[in-house]
N, C-alpha and C. Protein backbone atom coordinates (compact mmCIF):
# COMPACT_ATOMS: atom_id res chain seq x y z
N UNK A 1 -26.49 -15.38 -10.59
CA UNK A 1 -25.61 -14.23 -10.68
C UNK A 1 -26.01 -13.39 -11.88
N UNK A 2 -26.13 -12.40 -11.45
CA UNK A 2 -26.44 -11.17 -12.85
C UNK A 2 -25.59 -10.98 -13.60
N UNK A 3 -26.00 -10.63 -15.30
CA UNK A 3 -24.93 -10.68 -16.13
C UNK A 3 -23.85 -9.76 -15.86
N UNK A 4 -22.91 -10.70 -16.40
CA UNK A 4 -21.64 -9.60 -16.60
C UNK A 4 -21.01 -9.15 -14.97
N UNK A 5 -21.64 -9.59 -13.55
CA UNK A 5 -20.81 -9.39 -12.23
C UNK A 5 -20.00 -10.13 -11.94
N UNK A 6 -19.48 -11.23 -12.25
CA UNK A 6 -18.04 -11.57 -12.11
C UNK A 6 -17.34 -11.12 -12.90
N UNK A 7 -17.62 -10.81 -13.82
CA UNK A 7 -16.63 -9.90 -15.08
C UNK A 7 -16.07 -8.69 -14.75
N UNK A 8 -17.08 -7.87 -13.96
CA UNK A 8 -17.42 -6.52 -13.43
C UNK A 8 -16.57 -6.69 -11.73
N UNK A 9 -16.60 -7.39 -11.04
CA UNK A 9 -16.19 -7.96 -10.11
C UNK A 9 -14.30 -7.85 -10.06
N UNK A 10 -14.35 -8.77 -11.13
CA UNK A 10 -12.73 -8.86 -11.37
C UNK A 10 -12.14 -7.60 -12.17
N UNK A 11 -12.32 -7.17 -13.00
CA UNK A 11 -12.10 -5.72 -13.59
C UNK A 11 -12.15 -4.47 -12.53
N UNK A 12 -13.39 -4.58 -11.94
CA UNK A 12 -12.76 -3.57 -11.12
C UNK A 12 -12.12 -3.65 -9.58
N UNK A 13 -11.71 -5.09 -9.28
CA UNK A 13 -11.04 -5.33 -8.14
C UNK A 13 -9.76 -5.21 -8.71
N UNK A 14 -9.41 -5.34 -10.25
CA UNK A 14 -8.18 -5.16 -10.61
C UNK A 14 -7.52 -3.87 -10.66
N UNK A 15 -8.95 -2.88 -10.78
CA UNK A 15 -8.53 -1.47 -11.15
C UNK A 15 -8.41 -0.74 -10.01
N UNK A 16 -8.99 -0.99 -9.08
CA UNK A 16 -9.23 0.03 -7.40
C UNK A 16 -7.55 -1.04 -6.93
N UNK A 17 -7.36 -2.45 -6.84
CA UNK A 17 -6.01 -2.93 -6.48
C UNK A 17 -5.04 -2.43 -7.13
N UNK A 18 -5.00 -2.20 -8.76
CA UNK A 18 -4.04 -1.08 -9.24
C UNK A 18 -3.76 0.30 -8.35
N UNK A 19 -4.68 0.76 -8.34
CA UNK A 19 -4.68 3.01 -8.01
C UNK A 19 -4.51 2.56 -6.29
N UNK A 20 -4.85 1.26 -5.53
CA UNK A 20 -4.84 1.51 -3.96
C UNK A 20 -3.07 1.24 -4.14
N UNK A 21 -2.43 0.20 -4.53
CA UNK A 21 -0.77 -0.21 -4.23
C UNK A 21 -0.07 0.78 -5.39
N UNK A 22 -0.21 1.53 -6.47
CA UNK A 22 0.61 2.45 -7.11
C UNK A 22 0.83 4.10 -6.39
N UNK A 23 -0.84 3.87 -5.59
CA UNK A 23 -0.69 5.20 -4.88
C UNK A 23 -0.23 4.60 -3.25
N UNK A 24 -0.22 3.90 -2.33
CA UNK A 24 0.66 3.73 -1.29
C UNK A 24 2.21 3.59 -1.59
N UNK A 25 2.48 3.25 -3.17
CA UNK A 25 3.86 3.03 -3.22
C UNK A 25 4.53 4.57 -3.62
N UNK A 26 3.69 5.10 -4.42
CA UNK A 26 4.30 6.89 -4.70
C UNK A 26 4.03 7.35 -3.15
N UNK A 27 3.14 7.05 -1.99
CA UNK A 27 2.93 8.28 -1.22
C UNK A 27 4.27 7.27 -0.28
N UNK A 28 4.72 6.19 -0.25
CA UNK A 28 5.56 5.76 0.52
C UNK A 28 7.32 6.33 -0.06
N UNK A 29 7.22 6.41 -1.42
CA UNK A 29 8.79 7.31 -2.14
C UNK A 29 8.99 8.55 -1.62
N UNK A 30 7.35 9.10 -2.01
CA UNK A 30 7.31 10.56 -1.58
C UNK A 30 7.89 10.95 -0.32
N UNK A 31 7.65 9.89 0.63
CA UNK A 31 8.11 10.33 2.61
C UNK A 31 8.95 9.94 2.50
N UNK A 32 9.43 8.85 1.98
CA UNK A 32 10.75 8.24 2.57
C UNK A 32 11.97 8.20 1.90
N UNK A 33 11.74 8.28 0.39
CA UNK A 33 12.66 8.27 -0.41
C UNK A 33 13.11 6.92 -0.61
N UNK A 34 12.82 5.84 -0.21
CA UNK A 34 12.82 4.21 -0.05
C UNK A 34 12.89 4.00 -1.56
N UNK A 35 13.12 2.72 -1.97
CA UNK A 35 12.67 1.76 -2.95
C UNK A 35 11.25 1.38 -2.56
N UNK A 36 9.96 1.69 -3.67
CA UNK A 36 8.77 1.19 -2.93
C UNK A 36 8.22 -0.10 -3.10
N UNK A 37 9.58 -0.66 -3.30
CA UNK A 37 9.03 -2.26 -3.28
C UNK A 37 8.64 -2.83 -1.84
N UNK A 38 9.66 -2.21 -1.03
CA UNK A 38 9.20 -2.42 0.27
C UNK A 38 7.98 -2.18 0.96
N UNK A 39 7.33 -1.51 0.10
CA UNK A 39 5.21 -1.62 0.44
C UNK A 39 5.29 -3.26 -0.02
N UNK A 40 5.47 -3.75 -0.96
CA UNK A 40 5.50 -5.19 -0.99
C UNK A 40 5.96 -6.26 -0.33
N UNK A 41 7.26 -5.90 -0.03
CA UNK A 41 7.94 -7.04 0.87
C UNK A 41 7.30 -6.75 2.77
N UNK A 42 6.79 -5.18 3.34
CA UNK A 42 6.06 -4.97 4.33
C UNK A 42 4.47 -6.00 4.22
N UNK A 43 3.89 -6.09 2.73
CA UNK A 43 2.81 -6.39 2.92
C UNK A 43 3.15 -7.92 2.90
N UNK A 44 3.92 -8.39 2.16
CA UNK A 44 4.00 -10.24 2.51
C UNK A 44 4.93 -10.25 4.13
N UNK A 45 5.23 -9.58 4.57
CA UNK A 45 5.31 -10.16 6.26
C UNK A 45 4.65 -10.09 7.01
N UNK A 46 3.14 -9.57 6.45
CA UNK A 46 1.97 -10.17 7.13
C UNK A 46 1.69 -12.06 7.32
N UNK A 47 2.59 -12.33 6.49
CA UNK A 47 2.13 -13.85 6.34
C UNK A 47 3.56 -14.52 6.66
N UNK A 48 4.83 -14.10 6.12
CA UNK A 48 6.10 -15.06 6.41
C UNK A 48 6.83 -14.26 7.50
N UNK A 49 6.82 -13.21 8.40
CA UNK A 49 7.34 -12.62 8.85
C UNK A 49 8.27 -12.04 8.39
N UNK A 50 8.75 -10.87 9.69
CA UNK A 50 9.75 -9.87 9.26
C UNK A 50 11.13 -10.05 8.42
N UNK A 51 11.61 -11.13 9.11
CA UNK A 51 12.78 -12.17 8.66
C UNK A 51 13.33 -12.24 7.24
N UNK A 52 12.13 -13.20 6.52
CA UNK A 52 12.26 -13.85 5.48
C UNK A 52 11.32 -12.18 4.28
N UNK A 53 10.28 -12.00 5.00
CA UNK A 53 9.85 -10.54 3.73
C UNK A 53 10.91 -9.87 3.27
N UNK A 54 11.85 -9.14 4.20
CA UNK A 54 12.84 -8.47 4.09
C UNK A 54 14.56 -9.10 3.61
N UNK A 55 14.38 -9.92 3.67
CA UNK A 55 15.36 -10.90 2.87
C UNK A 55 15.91 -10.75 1.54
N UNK A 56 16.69 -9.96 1.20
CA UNK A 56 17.12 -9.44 0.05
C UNK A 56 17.38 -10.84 -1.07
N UNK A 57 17.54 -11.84 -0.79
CA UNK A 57 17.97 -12.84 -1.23
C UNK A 57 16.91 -13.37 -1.68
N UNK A 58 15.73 -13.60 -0.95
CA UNK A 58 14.16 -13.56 -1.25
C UNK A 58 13.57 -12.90 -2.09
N UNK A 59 13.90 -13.44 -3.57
CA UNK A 59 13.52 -12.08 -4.76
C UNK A 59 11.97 -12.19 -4.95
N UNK A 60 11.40 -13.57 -4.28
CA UNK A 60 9.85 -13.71 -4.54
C UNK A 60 9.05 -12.79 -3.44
N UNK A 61 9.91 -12.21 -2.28
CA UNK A 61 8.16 -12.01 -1.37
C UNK A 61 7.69 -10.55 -1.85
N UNK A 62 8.28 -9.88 -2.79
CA UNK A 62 7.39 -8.56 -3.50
C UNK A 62 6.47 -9.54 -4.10
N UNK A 63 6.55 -10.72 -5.08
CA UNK A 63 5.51 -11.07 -6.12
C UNK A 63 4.68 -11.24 -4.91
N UNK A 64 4.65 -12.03 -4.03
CA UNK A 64 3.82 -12.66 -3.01
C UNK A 64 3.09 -11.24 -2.47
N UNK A 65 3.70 -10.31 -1.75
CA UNK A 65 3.08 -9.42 -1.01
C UNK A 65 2.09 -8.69 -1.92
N UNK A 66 2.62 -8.67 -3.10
CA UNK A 66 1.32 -8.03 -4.58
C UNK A 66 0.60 -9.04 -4.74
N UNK A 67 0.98 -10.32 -4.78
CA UNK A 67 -0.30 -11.34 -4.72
C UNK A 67 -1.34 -11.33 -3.33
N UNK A 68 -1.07 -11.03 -2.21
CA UNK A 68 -1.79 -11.18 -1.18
C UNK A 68 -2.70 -9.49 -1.24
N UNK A 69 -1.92 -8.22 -1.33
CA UNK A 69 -2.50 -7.03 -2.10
C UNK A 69 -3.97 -7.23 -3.10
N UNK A 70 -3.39 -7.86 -4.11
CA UNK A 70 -4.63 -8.09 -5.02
C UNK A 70 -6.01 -8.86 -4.65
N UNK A 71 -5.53 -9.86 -3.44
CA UNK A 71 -6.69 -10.69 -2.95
C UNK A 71 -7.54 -10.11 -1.95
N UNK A 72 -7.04 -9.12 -1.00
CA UNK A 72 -7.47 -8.48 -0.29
C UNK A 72 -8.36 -7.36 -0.87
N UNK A 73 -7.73 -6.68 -2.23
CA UNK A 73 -8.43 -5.57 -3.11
C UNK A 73 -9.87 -6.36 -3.26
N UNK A 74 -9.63 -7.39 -3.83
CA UNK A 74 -10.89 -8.41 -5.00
C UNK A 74 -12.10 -8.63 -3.73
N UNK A 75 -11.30 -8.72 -2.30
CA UNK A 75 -12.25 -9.36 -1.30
C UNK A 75 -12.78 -8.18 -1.00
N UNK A 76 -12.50 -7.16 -1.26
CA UNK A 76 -13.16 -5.40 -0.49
C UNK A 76 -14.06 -5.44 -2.18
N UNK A 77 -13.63 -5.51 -2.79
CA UNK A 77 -14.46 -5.28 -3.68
C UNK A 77 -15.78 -6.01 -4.07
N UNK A 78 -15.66 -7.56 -3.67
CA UNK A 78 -16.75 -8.18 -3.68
C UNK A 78 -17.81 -7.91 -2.84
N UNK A 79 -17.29 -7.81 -0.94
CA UNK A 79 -18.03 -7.17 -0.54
C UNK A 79 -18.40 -5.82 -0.65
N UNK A 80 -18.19 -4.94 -1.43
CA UNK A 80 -18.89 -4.22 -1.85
C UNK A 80 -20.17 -3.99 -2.81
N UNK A 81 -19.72 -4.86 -3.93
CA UNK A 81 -20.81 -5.41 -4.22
C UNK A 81 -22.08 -6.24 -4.19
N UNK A 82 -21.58 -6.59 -2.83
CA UNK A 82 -22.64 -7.81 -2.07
C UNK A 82 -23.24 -6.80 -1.57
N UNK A 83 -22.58 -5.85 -0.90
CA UNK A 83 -23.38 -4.52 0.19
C UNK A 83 -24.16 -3.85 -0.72
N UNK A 84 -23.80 -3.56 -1.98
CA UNK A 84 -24.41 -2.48 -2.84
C UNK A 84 -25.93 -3.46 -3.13
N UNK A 85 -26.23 -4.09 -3.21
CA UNK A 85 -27.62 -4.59 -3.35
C UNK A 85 -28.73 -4.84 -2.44
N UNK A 86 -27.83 -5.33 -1.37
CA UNK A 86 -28.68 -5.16 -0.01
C UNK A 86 -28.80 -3.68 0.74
N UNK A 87 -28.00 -2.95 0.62
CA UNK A 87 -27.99 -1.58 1.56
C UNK A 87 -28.64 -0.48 0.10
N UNK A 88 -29.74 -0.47 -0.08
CA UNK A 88 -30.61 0.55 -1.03
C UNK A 88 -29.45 1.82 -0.67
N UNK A 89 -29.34 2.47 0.34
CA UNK A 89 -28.82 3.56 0.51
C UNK A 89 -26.87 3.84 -0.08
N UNK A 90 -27.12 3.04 -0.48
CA UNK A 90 -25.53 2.94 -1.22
C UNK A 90 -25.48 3.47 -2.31
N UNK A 91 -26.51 3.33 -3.20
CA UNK A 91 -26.73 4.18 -4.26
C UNK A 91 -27.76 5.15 -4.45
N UNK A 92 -27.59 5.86 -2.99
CA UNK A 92 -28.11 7.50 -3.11
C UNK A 92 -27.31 8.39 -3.16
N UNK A 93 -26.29 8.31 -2.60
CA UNK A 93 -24.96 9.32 -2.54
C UNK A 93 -23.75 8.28 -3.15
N UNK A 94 -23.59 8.91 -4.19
CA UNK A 94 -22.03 7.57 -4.71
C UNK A 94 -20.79 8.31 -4.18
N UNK A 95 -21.07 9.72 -3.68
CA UNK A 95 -19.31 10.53 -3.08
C UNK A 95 -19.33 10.08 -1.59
N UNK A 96 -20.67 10.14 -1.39
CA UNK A 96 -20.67 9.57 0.41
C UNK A 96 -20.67 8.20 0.59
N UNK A 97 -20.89 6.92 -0.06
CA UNK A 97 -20.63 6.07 0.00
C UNK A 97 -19.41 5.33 -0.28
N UNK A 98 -18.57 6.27 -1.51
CA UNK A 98 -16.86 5.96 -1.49
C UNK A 98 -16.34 6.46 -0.20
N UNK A 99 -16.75 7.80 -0.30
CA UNK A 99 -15.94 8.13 1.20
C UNK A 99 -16.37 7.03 2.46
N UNK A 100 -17.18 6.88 2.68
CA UNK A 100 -17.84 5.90 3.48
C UNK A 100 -17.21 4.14 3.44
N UNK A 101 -17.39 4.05 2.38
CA UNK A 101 -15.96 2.86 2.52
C UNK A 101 -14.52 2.82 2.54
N UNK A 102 -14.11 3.70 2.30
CA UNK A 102 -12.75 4.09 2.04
C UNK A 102 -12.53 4.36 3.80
N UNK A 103 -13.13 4.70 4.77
CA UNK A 103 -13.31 4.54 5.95
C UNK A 103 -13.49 3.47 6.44
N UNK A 104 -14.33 2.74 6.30
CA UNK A 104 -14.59 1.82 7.03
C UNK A 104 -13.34 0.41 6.01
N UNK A 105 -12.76 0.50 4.96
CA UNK A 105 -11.97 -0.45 4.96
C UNK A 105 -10.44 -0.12 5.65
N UNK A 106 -10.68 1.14 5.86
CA UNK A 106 -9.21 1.54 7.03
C UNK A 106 -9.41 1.43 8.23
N UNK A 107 -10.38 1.27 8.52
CA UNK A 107 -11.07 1.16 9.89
C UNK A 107 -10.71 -0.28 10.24
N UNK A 108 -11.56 -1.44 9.30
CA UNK A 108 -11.03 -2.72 9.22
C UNK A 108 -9.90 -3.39 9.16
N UNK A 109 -9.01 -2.67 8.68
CA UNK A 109 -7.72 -3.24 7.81
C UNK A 109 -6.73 -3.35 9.21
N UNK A 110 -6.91 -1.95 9.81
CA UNK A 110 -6.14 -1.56 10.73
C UNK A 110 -6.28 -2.04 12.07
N UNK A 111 -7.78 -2.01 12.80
CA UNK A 111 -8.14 -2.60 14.15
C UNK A 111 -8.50 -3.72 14.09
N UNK A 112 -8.58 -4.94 12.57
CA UNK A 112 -9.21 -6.05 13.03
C UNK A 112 -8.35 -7.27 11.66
N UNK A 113 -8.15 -6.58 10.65
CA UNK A 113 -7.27 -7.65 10.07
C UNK A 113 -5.65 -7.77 10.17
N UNK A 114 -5.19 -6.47 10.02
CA UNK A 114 -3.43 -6.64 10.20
C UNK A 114 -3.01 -7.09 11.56
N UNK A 115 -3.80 -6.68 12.56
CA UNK A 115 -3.90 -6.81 14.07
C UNK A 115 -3.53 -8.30 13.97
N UNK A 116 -4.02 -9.35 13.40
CA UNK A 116 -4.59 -10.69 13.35
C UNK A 116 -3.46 -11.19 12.62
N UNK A 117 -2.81 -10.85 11.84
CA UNK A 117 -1.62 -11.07 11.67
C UNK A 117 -0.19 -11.06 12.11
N UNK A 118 1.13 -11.31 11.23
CA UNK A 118 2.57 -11.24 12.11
C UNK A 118 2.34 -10.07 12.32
N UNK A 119 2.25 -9.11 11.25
CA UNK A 119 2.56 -7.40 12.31
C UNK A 119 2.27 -6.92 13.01
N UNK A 120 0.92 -7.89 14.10
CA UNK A 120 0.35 -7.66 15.01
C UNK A 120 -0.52 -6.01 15.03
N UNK A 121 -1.12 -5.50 16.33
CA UNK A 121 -1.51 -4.17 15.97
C UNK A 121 -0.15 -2.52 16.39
N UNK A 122 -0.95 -1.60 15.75
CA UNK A 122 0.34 -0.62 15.69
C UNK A 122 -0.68 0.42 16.24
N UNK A 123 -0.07 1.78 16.75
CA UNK A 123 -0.75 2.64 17.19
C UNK A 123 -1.35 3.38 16.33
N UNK A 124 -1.95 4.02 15.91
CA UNK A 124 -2.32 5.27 14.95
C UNK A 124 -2.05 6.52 15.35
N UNK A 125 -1.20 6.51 13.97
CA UNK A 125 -0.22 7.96 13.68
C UNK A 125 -1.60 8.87 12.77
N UNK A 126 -1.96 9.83 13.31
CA UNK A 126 -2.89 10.33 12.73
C UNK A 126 -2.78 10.72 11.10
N UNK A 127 -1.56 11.91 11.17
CA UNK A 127 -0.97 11.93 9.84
C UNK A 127 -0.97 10.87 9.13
N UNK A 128 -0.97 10.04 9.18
CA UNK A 128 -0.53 8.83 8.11
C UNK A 128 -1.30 8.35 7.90
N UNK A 129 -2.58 8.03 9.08
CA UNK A 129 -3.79 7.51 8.92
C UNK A 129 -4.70 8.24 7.91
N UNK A 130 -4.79 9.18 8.37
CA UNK A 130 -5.55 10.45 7.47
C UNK A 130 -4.98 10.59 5.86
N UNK A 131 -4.01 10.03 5.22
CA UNK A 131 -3.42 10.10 4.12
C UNK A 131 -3.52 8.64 3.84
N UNK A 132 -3.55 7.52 4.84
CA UNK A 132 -3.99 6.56 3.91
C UNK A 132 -5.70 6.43 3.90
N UNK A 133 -6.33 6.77 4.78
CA UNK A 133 -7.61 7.00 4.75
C UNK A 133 -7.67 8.16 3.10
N UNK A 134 -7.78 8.62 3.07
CA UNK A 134 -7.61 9.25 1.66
C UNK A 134 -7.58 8.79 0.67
N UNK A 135 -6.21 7.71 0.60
CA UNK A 135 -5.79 6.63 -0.57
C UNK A 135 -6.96 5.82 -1.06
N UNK A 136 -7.28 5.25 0.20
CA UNK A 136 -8.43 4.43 0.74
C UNK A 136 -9.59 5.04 -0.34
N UNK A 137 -10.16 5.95 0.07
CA UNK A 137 -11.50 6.94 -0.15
C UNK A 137 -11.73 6.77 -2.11
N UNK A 138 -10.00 7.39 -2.29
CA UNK A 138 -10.00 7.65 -4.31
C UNK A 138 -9.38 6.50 -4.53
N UNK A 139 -8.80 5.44 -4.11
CA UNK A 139 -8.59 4.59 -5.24
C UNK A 139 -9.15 3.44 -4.98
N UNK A 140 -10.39 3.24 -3.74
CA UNK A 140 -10.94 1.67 -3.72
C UNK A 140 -12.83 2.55 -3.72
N UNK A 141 -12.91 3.57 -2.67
CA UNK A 141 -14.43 3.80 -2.37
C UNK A 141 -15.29 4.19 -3.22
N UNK A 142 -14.61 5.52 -3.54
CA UNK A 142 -14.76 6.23 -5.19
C UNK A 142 -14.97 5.45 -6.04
N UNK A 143 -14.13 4.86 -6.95
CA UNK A 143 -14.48 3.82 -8.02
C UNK A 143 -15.22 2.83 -8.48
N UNK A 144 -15.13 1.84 -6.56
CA UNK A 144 -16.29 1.50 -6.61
C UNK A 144 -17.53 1.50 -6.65
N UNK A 145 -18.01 2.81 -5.65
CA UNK A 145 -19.11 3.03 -5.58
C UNK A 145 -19.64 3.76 -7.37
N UNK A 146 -18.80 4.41 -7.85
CA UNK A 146 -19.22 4.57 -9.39
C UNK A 146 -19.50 3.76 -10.28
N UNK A 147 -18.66 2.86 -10.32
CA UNK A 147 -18.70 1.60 -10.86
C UNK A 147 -20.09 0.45 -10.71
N UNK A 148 -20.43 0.37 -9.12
CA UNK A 148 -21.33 -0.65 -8.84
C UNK A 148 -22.64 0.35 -9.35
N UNK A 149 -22.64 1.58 -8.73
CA UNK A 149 -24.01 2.65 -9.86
C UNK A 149 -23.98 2.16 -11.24
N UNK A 150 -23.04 2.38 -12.06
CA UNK A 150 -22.98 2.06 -13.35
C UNK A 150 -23.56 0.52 -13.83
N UNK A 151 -22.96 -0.20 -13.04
CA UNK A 151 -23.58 -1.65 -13.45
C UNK A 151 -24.85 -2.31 -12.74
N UNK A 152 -25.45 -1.70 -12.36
CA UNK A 152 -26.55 -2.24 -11.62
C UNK A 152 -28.07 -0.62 -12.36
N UNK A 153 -27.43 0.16 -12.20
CA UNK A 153 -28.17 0.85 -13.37
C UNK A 153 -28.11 0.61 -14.48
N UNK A 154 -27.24 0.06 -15.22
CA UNK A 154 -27.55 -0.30 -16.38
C UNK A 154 -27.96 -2.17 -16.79
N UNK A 155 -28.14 -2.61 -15.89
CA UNK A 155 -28.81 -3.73 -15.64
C UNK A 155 -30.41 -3.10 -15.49
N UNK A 156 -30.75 -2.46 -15.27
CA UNK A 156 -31.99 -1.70 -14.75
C UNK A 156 -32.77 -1.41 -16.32
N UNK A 157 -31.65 -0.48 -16.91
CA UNK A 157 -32.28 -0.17 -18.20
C UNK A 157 -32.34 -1.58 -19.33
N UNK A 158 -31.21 -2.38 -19.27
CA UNK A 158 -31.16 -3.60 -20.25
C UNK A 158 -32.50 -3.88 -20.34
């Protein structure tokens, strides 16, 4: 393992998992006017169902649904960095390659992992798609792809 990529790894799976759940929870206040804890207690009934997530009495399934959030961030982010070494073309364009993942992890998230879970699959609402595709783009694709330039170029110069 090259210096300093699990370091680099976890730092910035912490930072793209920060800006992806602070910005679904402002763009979820913004529409709904909700408490946006409920992006949390929605994201742990991927795993305990509708039932028990939403369970007011259940003061743990926000920690849980931000714990399962963060693991999912760390796992997009690793494979990103696994991709960024094998796919040369990842670091020719770093705006087309955020945008480019920020797609394809909404692409994923939506037709092949949540599907696979309790919430089973949902239709796509374009509006919403297109605004979390967005989220997607600046707070996981963007960063990363700047980020993995930064540390693998400067592994270059070391």
């Amino acid at each position: 393992m090259k210096k300093g990529l699990l370091k680099t790894i976890l730092l910035a799976g912490f930072l793209v998992g920060s800006l992806d759940i602070l910005a679904a929870m402002a763009n979820f206040y913004i529409q709904t006017g909700k408490d946006p804890i409920i992006v949390l207690r929605y994201i742990a009934r991927a795993v305990f169902g509708k039932e028990a997530a939403y369970d007011e009495a259940n003061s743990l399934m926000p920690v849980w649904g931000l714990l399962f959030h963060f693991i999912i961030a760390f796992c997009w982010t690793t494979l990103f960095f696994l991709l960024y070494l094998r796919l040369k073309l990842m670091s020719v364009n770093r705006v087309l390659t955020g945008i480019v993942y920020g797609v394809f992890i909404w692409a994923m998230m939506t037709r092949v992992v949540v599907p696979l879970t309790s919430l089973g699959p949902s239709p796509i609402v374009w509006k919403q798609a297109f605004i979390a595709i967005g989220i997607l783009i600046l707070a996981i694709g963007m960063p990363l792809s700047f980020i993995a330039y930064r540390y693998y170029n400067g592994l270059k110069s070391a």
